[in-house]
C-alpha atoms as a PDB file:
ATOM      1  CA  UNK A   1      -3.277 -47.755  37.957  1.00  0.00           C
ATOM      2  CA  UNK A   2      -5.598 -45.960  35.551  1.00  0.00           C
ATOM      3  CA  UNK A   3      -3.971 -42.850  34.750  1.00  0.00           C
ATOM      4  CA  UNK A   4      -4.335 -39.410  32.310  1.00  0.00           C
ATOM      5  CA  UNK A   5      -1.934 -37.758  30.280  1.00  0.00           C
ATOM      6  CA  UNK A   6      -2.558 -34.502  27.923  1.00  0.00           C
ATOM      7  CA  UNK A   7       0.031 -33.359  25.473  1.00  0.00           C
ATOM      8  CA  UNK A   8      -0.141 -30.592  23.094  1.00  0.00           C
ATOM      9  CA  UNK A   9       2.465 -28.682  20.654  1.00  0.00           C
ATOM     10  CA  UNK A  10       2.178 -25.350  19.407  1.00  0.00           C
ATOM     11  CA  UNK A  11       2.691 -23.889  15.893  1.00  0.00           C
ATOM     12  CA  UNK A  12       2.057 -19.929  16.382  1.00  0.00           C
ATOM     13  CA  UNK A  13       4.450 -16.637  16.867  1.00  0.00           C
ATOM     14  CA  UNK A  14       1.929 -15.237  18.817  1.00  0.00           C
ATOM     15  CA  UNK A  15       2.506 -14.140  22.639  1.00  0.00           C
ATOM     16  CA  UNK A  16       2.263 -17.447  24.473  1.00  0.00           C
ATOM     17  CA  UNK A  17       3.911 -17.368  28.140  1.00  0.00           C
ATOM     18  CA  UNK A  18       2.122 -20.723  29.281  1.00  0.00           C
ATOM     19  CA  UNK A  19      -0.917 -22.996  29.170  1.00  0.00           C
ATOM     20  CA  UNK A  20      -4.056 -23.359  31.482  1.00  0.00           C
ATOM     21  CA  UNK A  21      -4.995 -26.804  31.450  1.00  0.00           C
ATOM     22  CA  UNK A  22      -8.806 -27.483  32.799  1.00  0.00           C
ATOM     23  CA  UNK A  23     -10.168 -31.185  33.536  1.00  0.00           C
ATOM     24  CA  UNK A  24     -13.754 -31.277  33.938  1.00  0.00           C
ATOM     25  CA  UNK A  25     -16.287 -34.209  34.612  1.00  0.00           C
ATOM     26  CA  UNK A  26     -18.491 -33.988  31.434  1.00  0.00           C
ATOM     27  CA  UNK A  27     -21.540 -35.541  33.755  1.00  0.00           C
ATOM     28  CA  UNK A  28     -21.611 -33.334  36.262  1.00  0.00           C
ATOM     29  CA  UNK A  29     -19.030 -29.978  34.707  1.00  0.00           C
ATOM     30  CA  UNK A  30     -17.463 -29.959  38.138  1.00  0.00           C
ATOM     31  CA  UNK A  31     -14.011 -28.725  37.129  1.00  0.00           C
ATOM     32  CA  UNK A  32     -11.842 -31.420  38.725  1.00  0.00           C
ATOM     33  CA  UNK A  33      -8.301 -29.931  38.273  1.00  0.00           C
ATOM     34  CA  UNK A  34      -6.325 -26.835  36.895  1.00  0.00           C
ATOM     35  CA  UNK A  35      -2.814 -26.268  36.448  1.00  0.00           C
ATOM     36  CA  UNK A  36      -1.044 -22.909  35.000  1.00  0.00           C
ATOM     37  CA  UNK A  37       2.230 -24.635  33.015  1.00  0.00           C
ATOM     38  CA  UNK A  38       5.210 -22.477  31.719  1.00  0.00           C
ATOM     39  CA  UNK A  39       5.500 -22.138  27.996  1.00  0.00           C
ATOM     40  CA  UNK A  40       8.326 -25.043  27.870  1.00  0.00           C
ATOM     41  CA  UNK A  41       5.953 -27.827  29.150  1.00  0.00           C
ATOM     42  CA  UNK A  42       4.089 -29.653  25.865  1.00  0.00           C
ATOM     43  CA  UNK A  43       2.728 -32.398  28.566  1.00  0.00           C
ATOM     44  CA  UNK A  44       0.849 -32.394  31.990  1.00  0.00           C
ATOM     45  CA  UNK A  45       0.524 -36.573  33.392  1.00  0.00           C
ATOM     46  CA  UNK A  46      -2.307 -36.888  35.937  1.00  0.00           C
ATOM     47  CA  UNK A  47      -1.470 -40.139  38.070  1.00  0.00           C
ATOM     48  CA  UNK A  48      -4.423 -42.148  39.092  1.00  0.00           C
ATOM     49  CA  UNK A  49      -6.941 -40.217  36.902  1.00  0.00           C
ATOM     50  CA  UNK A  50      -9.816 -42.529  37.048  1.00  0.00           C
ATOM     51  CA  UNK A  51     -11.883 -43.938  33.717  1.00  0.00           C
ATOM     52  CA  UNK A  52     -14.815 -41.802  32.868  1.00  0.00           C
ATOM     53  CA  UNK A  53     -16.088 -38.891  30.416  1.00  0.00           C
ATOM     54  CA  UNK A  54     -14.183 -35.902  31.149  1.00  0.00           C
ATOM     55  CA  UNK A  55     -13.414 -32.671  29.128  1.00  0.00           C
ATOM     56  CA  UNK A  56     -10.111 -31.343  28.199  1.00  0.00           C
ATOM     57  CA  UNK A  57      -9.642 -27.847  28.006  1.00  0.00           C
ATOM     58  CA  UNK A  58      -6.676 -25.771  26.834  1.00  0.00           C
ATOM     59  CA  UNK A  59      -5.930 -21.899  26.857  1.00  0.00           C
ATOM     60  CA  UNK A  60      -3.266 -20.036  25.726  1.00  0.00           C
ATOM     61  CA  UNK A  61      -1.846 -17.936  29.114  1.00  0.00           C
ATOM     62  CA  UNK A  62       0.078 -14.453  27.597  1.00  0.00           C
ATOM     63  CA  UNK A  63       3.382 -13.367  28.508  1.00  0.00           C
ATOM     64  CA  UNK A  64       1.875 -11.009  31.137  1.00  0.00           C
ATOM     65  CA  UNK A  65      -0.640 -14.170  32.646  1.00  0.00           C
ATOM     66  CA  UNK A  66      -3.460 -13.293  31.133  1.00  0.00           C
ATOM     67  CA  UNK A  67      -5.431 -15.898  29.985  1.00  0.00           C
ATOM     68  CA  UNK A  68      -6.563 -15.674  26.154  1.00  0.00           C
ATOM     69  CA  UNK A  69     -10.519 -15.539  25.445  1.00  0.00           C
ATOM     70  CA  UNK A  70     -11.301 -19.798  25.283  1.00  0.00           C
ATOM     71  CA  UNK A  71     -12.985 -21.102  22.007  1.00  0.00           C
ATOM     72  CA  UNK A  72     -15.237 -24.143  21.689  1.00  0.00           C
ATOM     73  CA  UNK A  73     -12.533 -26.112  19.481  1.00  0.00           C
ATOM     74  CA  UNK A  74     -10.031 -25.664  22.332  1.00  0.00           C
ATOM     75  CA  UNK A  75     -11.990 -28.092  24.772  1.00  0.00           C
ATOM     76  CA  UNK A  76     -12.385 -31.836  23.933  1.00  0.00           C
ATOM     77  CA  UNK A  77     -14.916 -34.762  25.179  1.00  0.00           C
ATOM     78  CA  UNK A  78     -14.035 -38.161  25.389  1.00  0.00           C
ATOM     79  CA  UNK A  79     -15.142 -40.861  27.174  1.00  0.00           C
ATOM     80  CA  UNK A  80     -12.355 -43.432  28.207  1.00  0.00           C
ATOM     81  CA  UNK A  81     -11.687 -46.800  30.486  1.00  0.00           C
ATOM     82  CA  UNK A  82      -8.787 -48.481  31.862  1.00  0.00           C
ATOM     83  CA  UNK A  83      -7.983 -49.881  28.653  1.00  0.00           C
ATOM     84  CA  UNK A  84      -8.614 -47.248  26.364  1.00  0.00           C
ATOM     85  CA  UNK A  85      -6.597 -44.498  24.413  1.00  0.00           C
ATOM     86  CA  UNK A  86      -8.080 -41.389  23.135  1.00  0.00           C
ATOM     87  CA  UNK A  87      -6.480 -39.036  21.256  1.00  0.00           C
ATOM     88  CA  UNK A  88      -7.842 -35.595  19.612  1.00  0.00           C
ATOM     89  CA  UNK A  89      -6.815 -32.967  17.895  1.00  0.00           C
ATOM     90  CA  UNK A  90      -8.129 -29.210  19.305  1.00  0.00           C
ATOM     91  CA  UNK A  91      -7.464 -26.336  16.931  1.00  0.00           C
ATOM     92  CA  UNK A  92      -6.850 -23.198  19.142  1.00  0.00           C
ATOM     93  CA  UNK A  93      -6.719 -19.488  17.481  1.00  0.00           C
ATOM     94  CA  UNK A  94      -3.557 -18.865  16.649  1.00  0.00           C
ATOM     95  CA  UNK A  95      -2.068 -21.751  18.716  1.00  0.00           C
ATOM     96  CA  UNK A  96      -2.530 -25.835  17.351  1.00  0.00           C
ATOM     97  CA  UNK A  97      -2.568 -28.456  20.180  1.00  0.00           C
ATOM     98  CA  UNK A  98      -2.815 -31.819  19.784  1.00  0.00           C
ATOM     99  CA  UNK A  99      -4.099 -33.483  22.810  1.00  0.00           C
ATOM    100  CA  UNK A 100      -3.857 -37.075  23.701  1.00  0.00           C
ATOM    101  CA  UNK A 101      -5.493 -38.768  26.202  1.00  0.00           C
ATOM    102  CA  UNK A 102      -4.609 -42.124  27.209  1.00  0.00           C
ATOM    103  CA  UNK A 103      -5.810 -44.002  30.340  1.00  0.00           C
ATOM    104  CA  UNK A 104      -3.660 -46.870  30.985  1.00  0.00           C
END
């Protein structure tokens, strides 16, 4: 089954409690899924994620839950298929993520 899985590190000292990861559809920018993740996970798997063009979006969630302000560089597009593997690199403020994307 096709499936999607988004991992990230982080290289900062700044207050990070947790991540907010956001899946849209890039065709329509219906947000399809979002999941709050403590500050110990580096990797969220979706099972069954379908093929398609979809962007990847990752904040920075404070100590306290608040989410930090979102910049353009922390979101990704890319278009994949069941055979495909994307990967892209997202510089955050303060906070580096590497994302990778692969749809098996």
């Amino acid at each position: 089954q096709p499936h999607l899985d988004v991992n990230w590190y982080v290289t900062t000292r700044q207050d990070v409690g947790g991540f907010l990861v956001t899946i849209f559809n890039s065709t329509s920018g219906k947000e399809l899924t979002r999941d709050a993740l403590d500050y110990t996970a580096r990797q969220k798997k979706y099972p069954e994620f379908p093929g398609g063009k979809y962007r990847v979006c990752i904040a920075a969630l404070e100590s306290n839950k608040n989410v930090r302000p979102i910049q353009a560089a922390q979101c990704d597009t890319r278009e994949t298929s069941a055979a495909g593997q994307m990967s892209t690199h997202c510089l955050l403020p303060l906070v580096f993520i590497v994302i990778y994307i692969i749809i098996l």
